[in-house]
C-alpha atoms as a PDB file:
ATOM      1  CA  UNK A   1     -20.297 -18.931   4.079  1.00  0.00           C
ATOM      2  CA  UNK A   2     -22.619 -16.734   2.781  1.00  0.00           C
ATOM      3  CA  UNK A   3     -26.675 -17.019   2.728  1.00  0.00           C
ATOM      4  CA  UNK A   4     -28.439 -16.193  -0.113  1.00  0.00           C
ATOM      5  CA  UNK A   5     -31.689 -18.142   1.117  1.00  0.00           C
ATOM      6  CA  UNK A   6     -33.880 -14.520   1.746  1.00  0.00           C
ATOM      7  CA  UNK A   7     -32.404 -12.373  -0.889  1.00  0.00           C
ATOM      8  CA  UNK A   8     -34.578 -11.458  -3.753  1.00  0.00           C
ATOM      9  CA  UNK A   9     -34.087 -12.627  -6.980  1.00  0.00           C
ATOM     10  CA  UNK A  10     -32.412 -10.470  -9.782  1.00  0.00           C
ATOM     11  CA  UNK A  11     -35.498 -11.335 -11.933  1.00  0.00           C
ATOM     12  CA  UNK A  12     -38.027  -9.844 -10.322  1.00  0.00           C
ATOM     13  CA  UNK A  13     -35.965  -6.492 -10.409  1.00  0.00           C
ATOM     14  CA  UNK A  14     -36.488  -4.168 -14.024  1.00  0.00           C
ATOM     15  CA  UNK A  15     -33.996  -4.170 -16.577  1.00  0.00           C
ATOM     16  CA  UNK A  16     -32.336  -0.410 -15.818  1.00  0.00           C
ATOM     17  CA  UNK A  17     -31.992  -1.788 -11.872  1.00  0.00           C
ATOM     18  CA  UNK A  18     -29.773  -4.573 -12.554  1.00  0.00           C
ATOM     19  CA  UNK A  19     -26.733  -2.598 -14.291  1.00  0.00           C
ATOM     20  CA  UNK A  20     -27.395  -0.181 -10.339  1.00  0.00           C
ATOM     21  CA  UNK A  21     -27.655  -3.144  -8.249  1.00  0.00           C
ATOM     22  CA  UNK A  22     -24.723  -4.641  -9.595  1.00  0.00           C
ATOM     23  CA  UNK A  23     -22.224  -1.203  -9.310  1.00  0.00           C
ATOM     24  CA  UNK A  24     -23.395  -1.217  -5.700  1.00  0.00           C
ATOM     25  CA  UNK A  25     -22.057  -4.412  -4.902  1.00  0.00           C
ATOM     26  CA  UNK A  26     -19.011  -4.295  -6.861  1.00  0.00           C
ATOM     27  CA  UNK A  27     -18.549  -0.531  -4.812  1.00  0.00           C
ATOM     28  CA  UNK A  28     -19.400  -2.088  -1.695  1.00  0.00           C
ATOM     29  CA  UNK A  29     -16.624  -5.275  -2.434  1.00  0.00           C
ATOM     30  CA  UNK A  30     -14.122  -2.643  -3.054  1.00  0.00           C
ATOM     31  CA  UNK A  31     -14.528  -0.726  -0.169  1.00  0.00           C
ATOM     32  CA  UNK A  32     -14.366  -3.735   2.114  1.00  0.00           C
ATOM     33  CA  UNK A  33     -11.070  -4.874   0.027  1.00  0.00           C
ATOM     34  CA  UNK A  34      -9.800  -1.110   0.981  1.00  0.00           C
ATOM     35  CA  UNK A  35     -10.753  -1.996   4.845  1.00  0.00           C
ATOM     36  CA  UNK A  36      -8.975  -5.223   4.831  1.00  0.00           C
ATOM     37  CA  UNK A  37      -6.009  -3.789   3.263  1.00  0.00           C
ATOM     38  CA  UNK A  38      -5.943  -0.783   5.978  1.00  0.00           C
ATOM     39  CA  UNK A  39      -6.198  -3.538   8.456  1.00  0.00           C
ATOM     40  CA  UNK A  40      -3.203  -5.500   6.938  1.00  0.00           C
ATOM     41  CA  UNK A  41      -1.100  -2.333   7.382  1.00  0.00           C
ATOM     42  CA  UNK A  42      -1.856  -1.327  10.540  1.00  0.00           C
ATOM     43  CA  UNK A  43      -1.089  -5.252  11.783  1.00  0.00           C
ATOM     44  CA  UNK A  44       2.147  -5.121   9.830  1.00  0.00           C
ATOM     45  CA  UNK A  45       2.913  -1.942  11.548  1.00  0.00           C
ATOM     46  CA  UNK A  46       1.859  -3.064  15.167  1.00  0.00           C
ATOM     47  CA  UNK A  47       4.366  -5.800  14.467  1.00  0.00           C
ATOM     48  CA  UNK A  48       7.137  -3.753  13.040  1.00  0.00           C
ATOM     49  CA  UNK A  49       6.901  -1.288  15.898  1.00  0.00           C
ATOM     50  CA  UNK A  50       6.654  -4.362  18.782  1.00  0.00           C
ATOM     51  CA  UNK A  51       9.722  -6.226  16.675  1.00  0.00           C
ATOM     52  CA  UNK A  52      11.815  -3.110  16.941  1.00  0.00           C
ATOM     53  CA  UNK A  53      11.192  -2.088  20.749  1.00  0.00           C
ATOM     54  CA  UNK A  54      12.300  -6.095  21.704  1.00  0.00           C
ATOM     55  CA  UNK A  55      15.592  -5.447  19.287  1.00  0.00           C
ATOM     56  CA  UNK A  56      16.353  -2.121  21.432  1.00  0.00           C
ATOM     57  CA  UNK A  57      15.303  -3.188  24.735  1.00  0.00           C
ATOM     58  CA  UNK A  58      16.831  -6.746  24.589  1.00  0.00           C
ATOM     59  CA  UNK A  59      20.891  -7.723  24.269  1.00  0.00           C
ATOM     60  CA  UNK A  60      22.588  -7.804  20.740  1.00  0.00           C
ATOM     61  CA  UNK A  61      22.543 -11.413  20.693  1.00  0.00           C
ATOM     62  CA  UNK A  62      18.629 -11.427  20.064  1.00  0.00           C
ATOM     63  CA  UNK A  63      17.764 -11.814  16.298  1.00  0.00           C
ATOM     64  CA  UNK A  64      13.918 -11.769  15.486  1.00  0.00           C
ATOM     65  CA  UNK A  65      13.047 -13.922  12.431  1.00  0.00           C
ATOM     66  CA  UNK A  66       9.696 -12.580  10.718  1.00  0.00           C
ATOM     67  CA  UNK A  67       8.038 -15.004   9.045  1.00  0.00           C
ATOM     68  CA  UNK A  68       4.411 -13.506   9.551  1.00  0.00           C
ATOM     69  CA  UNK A  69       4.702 -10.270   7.159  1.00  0.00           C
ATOM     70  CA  UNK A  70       5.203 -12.862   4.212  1.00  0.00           C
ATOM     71  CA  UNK A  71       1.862 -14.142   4.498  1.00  0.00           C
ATOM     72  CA  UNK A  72       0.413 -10.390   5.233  1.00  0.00           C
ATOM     73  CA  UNK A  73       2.058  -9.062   2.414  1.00  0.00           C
ATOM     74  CA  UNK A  74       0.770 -12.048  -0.325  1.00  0.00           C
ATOM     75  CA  UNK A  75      -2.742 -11.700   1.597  1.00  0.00           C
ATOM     76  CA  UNK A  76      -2.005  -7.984   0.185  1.00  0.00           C
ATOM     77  CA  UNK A  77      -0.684  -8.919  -3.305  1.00  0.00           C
ATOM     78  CA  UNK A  78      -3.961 -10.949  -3.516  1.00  0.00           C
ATOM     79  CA  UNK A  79      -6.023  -8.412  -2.223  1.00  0.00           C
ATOM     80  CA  UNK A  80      -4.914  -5.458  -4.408  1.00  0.00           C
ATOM     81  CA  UNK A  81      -4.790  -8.008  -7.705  1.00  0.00           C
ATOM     82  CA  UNK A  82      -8.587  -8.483  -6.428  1.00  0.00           C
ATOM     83  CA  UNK A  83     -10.003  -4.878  -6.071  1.00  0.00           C
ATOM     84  CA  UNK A  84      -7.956  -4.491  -9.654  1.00  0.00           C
ATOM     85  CA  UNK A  85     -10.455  -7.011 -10.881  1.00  0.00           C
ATOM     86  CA  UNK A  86     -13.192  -5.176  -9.567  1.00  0.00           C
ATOM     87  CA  UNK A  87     -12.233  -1.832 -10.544  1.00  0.00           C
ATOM     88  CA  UNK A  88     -11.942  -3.136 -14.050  1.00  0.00           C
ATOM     89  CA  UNK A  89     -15.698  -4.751 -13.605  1.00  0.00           C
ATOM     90  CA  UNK A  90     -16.920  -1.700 -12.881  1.00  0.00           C
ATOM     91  CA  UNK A  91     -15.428   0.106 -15.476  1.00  0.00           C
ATOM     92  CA  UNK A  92     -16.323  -2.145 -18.059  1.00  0.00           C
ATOM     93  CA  UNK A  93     -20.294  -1.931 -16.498  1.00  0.00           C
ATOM     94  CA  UNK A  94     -20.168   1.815 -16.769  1.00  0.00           C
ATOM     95  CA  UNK A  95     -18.868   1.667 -20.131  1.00  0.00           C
ATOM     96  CA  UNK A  96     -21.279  -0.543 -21.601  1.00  0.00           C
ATOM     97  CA  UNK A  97     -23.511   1.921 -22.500  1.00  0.00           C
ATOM     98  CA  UNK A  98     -25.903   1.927 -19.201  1.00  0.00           C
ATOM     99  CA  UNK A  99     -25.702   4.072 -16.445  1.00  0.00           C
ATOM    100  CA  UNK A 100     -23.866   2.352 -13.235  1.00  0.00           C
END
């Protein structure tokens, strides 16, 4: 959960700051959307690669059901439908007529 106790207030920040402060953040949520979705692949393909060795290595009697990569990939749907928001955000900031 996040702390907002010490930050500053928005307030006490001038009118042309605002519009900047708030493309920052929406930048920085993006980028940290674009992390987790790196993240997501790389787990998915950890777990591809490990599923596929066990299928070669073992008999042909071994089946491996997957039922984690349904949950990474909807943690991915949500995650892209998210930065899609946010993209949007910031397009509709910079096109408001103020500098973002």
């Amino acid at each position: 959960m996040l702390n907002f106790a010490g930050t500053a207030p928005l307030v006490a920040t001038s009118a042309t700051e605002n519009p900047q402060l708030i493309a920052a953040d929406l930048r920085s949520l993006i980028a940290r959307i674009d992390i987790s979705l790196r993240l997501i692949d790389a787990v998915m393909a950890e777990e591809d690669a490990a599923g596929h060795v066990s299928a070669v290595a073992g008999s042909n009697e071994i089946f491996v059901l997957d039922d984690v990569t349904p949950r990474y990939a909807a943690a991915g749907a949500a995650l892209i439908a998210c930065r899609a928001g946010l993209d949007h955000a910031l397009q509709q900031l910079s096109e408001s007529g103020r500098p973002a």
